[in-house]
N, C-alpha and C. Protein backbone atom coordinates (compact mmCIF):
# COMPACT_ATOMS: atom_id res chain seq x y z
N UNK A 1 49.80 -113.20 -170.97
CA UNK A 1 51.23 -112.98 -170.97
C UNK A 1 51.91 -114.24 -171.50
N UNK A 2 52.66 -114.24 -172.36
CA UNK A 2 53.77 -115.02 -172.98
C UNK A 2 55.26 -114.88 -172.36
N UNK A 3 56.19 -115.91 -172.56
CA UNK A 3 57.31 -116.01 -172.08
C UNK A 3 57.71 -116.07 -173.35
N UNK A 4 58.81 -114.89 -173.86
CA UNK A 4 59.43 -114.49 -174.80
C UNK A 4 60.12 -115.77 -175.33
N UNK A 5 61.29 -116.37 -174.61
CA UNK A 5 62.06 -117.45 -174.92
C UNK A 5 61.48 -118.85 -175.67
N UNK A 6 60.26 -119.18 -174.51
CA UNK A 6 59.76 -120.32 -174.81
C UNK A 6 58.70 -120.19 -176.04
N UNK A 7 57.39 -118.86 -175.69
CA UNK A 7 56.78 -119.16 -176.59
C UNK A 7 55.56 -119.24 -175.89
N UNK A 8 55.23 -119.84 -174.52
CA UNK A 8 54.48 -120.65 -173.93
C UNK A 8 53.50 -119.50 -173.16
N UNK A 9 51.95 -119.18 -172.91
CA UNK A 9 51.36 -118.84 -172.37
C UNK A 9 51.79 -118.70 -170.51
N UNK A 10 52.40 -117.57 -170.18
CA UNK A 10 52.92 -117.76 -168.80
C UNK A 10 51.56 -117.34 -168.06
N UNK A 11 50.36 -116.63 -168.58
CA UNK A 11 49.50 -116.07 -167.67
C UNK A 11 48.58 -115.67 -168.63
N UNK A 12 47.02 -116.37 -168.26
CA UNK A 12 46.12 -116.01 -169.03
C UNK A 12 45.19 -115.30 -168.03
N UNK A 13 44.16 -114.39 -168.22
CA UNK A 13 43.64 -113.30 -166.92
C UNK A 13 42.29 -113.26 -168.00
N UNK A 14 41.09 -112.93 -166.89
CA UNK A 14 40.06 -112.76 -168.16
C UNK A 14 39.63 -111.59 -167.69
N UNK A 15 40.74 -110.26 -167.36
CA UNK A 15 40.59 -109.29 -167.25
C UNK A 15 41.42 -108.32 -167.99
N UNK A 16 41.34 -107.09 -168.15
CA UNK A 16 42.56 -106.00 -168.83
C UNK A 16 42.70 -104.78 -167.76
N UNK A 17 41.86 -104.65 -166.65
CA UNK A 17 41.93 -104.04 -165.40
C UNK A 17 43.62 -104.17 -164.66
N UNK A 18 44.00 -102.92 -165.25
CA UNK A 18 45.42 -102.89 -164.63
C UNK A 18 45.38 -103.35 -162.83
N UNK A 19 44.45 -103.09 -162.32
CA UNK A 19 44.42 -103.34 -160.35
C UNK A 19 43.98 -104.82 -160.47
N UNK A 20 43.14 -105.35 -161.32
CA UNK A 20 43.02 -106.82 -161.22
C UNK A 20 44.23 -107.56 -161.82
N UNK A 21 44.81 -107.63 -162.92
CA UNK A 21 45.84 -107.59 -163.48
C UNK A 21 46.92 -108.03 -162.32
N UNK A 22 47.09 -107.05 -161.68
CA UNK A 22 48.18 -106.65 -160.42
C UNK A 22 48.37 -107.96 -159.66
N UNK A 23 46.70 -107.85 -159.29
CA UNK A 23 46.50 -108.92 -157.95
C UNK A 23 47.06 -110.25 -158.66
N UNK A 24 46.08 -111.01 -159.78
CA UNK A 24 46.34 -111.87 -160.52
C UNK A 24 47.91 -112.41 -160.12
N UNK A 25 48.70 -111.24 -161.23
CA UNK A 25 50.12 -111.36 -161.15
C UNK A 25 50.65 -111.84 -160.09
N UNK A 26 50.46 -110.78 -159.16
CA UNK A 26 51.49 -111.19 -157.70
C UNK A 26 50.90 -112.62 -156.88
N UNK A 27 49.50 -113.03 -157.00
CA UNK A 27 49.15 -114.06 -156.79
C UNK A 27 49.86 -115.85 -157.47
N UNK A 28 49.72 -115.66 -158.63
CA UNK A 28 50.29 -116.93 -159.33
C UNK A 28 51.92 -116.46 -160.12
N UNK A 29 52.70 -115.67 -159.92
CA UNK A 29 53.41 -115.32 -160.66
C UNK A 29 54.74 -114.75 -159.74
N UNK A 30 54.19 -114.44 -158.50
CA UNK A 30 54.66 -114.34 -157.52
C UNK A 30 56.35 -114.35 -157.68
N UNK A 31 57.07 -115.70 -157.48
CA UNK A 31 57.94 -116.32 -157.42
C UNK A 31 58.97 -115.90 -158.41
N UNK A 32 58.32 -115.49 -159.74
CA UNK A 32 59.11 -115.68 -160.72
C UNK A 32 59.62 -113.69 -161.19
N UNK A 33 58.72 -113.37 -160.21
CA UNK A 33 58.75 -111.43 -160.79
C UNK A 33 59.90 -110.90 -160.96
N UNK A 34 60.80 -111.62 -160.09
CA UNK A 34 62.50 -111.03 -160.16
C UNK A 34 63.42 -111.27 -161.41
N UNK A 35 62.66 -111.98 -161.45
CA UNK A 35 63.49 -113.06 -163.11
C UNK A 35 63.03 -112.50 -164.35
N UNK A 36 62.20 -111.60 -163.98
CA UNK A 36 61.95 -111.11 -165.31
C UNK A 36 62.95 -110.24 -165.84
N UNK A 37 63.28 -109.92 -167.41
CA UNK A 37 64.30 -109.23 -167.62
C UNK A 37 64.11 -107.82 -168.49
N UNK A 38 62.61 -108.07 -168.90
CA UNK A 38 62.38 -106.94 -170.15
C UNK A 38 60.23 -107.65 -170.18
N UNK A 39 60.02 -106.23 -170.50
CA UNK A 39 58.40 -106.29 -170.54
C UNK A 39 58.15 -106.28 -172.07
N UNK A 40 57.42 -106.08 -172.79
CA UNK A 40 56.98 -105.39 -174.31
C UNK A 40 55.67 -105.37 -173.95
N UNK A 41 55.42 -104.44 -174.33
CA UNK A 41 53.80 -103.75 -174.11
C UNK A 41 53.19 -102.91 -175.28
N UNK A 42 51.82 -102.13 -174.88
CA UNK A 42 51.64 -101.24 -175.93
C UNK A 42 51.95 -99.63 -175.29
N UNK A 43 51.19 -98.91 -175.57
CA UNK A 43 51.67 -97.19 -175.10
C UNK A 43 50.48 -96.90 -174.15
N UNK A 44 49.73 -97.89 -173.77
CA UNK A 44 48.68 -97.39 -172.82
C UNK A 44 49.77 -97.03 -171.59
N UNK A 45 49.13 -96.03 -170.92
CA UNK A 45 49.52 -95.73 -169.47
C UNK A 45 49.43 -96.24 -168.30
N UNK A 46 48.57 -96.73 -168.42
CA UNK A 46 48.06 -97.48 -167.14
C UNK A 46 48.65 -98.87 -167.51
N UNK A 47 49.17 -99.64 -168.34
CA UNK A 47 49.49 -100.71 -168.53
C UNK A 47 51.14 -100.82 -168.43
N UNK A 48 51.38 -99.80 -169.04
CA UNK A 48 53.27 -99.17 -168.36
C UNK A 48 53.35 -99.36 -166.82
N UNK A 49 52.66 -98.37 -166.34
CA UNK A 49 52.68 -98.24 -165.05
C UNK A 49 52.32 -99.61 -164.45
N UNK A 50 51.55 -100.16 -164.76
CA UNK A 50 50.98 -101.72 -164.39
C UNK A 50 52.68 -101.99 -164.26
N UNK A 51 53.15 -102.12 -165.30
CA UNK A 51 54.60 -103.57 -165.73
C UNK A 51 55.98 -102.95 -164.70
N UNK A 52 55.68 -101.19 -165.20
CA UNK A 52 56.85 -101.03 -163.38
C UNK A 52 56.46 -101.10 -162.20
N UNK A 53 55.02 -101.32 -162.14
CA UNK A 53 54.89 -101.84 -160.45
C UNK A 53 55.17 -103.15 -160.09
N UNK A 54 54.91 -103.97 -161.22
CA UNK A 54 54.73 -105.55 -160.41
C UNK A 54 56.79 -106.17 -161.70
N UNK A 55 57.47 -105.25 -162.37
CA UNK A 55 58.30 -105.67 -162.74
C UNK A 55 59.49 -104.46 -162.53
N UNK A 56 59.60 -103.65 -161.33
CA UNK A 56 60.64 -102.62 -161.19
C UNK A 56 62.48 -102.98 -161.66
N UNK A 57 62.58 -104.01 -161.80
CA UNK A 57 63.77 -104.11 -162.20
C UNK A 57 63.94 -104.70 -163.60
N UNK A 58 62.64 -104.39 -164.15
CA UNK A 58 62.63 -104.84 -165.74
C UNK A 58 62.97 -103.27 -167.05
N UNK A 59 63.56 -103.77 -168.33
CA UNK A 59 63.51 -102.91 -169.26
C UNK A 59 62.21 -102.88 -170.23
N UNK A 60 61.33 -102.04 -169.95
CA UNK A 60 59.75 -101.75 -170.80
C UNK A 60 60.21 -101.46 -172.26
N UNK A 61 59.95 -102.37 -173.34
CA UNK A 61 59.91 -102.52 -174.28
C UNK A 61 58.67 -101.72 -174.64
N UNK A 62 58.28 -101.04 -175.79
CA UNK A 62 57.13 -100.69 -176.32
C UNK A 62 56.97 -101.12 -177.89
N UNK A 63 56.31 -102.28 -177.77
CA UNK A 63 56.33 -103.16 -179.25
C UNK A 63 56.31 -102.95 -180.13
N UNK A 64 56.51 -103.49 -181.66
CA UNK A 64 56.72 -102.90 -182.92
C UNK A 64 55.20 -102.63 -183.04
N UNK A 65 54.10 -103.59 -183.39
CA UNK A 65 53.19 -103.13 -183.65
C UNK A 65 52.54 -101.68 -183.28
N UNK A 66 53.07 -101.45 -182.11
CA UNK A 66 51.89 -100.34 -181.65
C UNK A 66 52.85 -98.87 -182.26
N UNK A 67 53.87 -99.01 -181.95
CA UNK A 67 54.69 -97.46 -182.58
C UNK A 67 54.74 -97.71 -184.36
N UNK A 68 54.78 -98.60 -184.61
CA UNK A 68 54.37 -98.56 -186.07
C UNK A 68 52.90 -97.92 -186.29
N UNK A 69 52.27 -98.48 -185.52
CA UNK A 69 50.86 -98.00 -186.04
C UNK A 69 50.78 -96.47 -185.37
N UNK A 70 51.11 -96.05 -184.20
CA UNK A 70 51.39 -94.79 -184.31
C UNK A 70 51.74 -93.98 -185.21
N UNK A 71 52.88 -94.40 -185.54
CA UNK A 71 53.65 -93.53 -186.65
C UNK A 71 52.69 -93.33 -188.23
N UNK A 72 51.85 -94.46 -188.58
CA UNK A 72 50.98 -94.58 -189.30
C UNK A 72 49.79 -93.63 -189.11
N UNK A 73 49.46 -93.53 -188.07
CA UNK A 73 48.16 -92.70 -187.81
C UNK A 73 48.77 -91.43 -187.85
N UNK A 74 49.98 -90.80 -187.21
CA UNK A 74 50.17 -89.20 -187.29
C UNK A 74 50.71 -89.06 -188.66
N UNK A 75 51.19 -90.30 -189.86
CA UNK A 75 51.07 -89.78 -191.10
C UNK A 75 50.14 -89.58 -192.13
N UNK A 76 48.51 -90.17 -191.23
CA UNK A 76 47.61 -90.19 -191.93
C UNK A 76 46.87 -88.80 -191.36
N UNK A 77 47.29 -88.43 -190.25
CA UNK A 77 47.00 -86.75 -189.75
C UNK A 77 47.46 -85.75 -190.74
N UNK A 78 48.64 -86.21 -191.33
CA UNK A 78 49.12 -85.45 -192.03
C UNK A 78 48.28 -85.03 -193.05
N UNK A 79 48.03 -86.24 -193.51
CA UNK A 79 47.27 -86.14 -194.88
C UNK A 79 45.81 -85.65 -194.88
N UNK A 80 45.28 -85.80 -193.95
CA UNK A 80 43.84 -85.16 -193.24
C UNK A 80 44.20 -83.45 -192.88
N UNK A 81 45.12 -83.42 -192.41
CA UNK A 81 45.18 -82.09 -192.04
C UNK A 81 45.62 -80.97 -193.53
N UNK A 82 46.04 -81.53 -194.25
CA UNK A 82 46.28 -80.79 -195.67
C UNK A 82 45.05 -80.66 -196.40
N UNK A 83 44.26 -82.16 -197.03
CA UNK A 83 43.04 -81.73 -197.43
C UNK A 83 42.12 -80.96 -196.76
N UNK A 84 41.94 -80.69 -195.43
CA UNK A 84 40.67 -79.83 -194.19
C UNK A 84 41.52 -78.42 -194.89
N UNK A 85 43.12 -77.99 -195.17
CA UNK A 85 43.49 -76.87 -195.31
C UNK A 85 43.10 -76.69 -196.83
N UNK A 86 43.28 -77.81 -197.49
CA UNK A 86 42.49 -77.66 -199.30
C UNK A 86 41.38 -77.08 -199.41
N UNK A 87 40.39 -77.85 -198.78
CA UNK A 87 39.07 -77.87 -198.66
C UNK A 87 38.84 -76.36 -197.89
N UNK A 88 39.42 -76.18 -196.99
CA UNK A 88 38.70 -74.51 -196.81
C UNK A 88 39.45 -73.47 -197.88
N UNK A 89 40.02 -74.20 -198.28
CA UNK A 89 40.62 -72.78 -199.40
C UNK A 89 39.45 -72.59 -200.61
N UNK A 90 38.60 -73.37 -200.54
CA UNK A 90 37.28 -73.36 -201.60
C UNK A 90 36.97 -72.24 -201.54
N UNK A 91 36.53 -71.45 -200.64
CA UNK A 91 36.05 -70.17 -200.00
C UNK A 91 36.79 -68.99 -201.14
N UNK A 92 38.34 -69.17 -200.94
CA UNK A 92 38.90 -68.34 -201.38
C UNK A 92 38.93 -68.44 -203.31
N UNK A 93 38.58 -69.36 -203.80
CA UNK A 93 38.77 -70.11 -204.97
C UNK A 93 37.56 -70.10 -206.22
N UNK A 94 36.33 -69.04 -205.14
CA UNK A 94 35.30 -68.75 -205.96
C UNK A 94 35.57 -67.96 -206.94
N UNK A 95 36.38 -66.81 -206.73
CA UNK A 95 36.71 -66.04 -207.86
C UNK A 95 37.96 -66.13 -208.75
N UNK A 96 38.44 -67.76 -208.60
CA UNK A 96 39.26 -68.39 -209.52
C UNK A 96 38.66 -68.89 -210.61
N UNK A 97 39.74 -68.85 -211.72
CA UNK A 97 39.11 -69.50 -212.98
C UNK A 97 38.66 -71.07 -212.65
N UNK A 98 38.40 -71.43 -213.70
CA UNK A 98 37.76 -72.78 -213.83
C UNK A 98 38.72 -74.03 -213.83
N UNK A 99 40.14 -73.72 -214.44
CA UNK A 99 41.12 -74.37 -214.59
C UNK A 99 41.78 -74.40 -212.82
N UNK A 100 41.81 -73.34 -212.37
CA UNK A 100 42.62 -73.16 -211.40
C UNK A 100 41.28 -74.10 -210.11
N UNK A 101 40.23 -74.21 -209.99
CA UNK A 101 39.08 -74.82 -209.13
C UNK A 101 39.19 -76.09 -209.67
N UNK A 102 39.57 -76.63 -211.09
CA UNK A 102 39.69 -77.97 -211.48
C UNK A 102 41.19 -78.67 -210.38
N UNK A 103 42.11 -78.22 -210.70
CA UNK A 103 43.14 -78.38 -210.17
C UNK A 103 43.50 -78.25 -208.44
N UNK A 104 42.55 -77.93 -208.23
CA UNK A 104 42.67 -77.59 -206.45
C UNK A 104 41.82 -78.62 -206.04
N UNK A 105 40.61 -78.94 -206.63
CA UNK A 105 39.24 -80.39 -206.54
C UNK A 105 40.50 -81.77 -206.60
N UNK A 106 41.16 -81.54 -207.55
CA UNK A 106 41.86 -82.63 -208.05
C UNK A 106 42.90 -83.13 -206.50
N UNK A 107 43.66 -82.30 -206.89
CA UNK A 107 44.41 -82.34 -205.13
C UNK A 107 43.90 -82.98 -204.39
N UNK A 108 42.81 -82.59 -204.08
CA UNK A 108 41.80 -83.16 -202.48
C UNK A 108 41.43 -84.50 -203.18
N UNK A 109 40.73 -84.45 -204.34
CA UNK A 109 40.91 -86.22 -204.49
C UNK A 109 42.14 -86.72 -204.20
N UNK A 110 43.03 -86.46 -205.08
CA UNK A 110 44.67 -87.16 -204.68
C UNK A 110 44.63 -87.40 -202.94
N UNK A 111 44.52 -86.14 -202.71
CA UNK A 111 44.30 -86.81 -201.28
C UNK A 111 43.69 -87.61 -200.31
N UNK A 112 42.54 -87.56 -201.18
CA UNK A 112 41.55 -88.88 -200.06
C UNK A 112 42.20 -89.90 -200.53
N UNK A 113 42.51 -89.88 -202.25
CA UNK A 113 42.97 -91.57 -202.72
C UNK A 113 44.15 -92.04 -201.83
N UNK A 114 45.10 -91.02 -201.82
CA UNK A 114 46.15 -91.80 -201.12
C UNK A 114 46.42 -92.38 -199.49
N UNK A 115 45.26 -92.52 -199.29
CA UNK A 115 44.75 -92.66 -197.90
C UNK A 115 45.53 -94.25 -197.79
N UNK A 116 45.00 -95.70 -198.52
CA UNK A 116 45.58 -96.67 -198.70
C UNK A 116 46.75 -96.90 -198.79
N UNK A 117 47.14 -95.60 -200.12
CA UNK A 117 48.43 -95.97 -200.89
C UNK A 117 50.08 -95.90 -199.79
N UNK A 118 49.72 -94.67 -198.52
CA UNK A 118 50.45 -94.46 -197.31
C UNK A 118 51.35 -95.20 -196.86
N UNK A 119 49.86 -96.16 -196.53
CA UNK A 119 49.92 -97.73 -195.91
C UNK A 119 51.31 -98.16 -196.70
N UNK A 120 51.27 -98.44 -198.12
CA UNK A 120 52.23 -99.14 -198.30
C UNK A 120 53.64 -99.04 -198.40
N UNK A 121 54.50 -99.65 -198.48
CA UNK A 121 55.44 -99.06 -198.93
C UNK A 121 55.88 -98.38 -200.33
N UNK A 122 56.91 -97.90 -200.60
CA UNK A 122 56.72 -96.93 -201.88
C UNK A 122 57.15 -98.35 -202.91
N UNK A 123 57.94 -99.40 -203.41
CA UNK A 123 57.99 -100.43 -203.58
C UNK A 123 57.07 -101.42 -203.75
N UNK A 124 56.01 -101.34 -202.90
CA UNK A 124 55.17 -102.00 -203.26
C UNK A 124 53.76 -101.49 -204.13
N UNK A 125 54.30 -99.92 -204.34
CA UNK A 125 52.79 -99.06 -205.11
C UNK A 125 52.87 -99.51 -206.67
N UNK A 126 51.75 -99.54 -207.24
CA UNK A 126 50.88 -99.56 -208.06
C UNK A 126 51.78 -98.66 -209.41
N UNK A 127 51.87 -98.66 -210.48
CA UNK A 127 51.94 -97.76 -211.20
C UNK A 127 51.27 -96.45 -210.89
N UNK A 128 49.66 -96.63 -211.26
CA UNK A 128 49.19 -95.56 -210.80
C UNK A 128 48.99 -94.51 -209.28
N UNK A 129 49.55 -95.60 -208.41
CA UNK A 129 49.67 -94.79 -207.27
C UNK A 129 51.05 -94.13 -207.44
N UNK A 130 51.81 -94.77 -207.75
CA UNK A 130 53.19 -94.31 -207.72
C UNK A 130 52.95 -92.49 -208.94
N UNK A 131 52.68 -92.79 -209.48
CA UNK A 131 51.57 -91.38 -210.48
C UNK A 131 51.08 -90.34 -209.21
N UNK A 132 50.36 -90.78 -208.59
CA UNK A 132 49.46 -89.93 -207.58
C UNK A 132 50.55 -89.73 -206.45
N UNK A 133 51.39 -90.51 -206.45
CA UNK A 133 52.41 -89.78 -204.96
C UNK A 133 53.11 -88.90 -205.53
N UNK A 134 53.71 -89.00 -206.65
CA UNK A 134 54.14 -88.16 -207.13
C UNK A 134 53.97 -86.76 -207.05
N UNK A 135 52.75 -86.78 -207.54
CA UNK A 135 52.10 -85.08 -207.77
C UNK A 135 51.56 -84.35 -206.35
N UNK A 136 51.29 -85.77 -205.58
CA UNK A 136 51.29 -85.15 -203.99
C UNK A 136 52.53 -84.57 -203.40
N UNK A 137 53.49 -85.44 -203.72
CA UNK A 137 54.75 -84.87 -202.56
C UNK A 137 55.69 -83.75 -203.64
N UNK A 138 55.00 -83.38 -205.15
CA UNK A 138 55.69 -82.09 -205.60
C UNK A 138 54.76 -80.86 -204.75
N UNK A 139 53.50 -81.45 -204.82
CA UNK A 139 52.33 -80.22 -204.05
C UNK A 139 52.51 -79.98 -202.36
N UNK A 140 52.71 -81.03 -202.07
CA UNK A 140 53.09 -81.00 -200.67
C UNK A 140 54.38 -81.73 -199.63
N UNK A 141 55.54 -81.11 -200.19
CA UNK A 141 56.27 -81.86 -199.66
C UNK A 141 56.67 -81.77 -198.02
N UNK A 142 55.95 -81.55 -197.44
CA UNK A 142 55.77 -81.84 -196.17
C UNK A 142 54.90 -83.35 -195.96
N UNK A 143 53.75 -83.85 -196.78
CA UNK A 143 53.65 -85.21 -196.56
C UNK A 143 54.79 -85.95 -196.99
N UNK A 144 55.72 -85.88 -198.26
CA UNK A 144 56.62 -86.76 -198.58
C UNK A 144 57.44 -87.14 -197.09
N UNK A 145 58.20 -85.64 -196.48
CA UNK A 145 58.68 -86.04 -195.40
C UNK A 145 58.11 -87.07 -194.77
N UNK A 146 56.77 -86.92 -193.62
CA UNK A 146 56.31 -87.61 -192.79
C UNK A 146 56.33 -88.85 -193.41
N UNK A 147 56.13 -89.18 -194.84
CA UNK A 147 55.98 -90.78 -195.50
C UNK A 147 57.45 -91.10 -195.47
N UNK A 148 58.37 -90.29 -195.65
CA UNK A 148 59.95 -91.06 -195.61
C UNK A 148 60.18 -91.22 -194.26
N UNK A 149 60.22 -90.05 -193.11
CA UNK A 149 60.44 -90.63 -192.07
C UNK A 149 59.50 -92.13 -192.00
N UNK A 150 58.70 -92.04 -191.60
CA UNK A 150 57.73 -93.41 -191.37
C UNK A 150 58.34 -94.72 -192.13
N UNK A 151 59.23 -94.26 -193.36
CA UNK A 151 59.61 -95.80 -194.09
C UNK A 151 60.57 -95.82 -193.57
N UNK A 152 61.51 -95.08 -193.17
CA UNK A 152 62.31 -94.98 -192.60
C UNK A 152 62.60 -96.00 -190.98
N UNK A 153 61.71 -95.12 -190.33
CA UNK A 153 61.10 -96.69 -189.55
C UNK A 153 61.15 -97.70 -189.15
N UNK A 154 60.18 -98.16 -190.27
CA UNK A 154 59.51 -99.36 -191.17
C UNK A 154 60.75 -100.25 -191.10
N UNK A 155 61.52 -99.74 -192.33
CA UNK A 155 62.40 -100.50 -192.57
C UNK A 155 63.75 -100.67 -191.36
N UNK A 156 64.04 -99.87 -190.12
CA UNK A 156 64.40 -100.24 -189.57
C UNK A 156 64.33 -101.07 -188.57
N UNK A 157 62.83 -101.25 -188.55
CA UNK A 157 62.15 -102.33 -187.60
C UNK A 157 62.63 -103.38 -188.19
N UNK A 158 62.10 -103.54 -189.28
CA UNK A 158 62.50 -104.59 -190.62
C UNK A 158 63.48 -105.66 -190.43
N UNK A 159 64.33 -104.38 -190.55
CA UNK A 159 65.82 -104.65 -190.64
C UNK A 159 66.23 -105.70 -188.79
N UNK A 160 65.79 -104.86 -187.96
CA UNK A 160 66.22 -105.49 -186.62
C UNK A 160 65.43 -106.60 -186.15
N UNK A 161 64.35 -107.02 -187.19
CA UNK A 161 63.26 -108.30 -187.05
C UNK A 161 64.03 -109.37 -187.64
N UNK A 162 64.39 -109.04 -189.08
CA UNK A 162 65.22 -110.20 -189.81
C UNK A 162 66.20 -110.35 -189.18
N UNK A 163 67.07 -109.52 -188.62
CA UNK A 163 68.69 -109.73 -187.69
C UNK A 163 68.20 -110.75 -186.65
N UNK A 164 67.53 -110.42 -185.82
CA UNK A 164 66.76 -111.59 -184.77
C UNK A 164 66.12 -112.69 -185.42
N UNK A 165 65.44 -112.74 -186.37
CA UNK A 165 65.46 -114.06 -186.85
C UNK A 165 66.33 -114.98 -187.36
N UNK A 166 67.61 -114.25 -187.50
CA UNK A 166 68.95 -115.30 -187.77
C UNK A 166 69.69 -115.54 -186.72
N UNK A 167 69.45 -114.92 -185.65
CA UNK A 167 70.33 -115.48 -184.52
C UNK A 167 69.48 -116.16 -183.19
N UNK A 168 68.42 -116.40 -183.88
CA UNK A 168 67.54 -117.74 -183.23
C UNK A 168 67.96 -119.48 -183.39
């Protein structure tokens, strides 16, 4: 545990056992539990619940890193869950021409490729990725959504990181 203000290691534990955790806390930390004003954590449950037992009059923050990377993983569901729906349409695609089985193969590549490209922001893509998002979010614009919400986000985290770094 860190003390937001200072910076400074308030509590080092060589456990992650929310009940050891506990003891730890109320043992050396005792004194100071009231004074706390705000937690930041990740989305585990047991670690929430940890910070309102031993901090009930605190506001639980849930940190940028971890809902970013959330938001990252259910837009990479997205993109998994479209190619698994590509990929079984093979079935149906046997008695398609050759042009029309070229173009459906192609897709599902586009889609594994843009697995990385997600990650970035649209600003920071590639010529050629910026090519490949393209033809994804005319084919599927239900990923475009999930990728704008998500920059969407992004950049408002962004935005409320740099604001706090000027009034430090």
């Amino acid at each position: 545990m860190t003390n937001a203000q200072s910076g400074k290691i308030a509590l080092l534990a060589q456990t992650m056992k929310p009940e050891e955790l506990k003891q730890v806390m109320e043992h050396y930390l005792s004194q100071v539990l009231e004074e706390v004003k705000s937690v930041s954590c990740d989305m585990s449950p047991s670690y929430k619940k940890l910070c309102k037992d031993i901090f009930p009059n605190t506001q639980l923050v849930i940190d940028k890193f971890h809902v970013i990377k959330h938001l990252l993983d259910a837009l990479q569901q997205v993109r998994k869950q479209l190619k698994t729906q590509y990929i079984n349409q093979e079935t149906i695609l046997v008695k398609a021409d050759t042009d029309e089985q070229q173009t459906h193969w192609r897709y599902i590549e586009l889609l594994e490729r843009s697995r990385y490209i997600l990650f970035k922001m649209q600003d920071e893509w590639e010529e050629d990725e910026l090519e490949i998002m393209q033809q994804l979010f005319y084919r599927f614009p239900i990923l475009e959504t999930a990728y704008r919400i998500t920059q969407k986000l992004r950049l408002w985290y962004q935005e409320k990181t740099s604001a706090n770094q000027w009034t430090k």
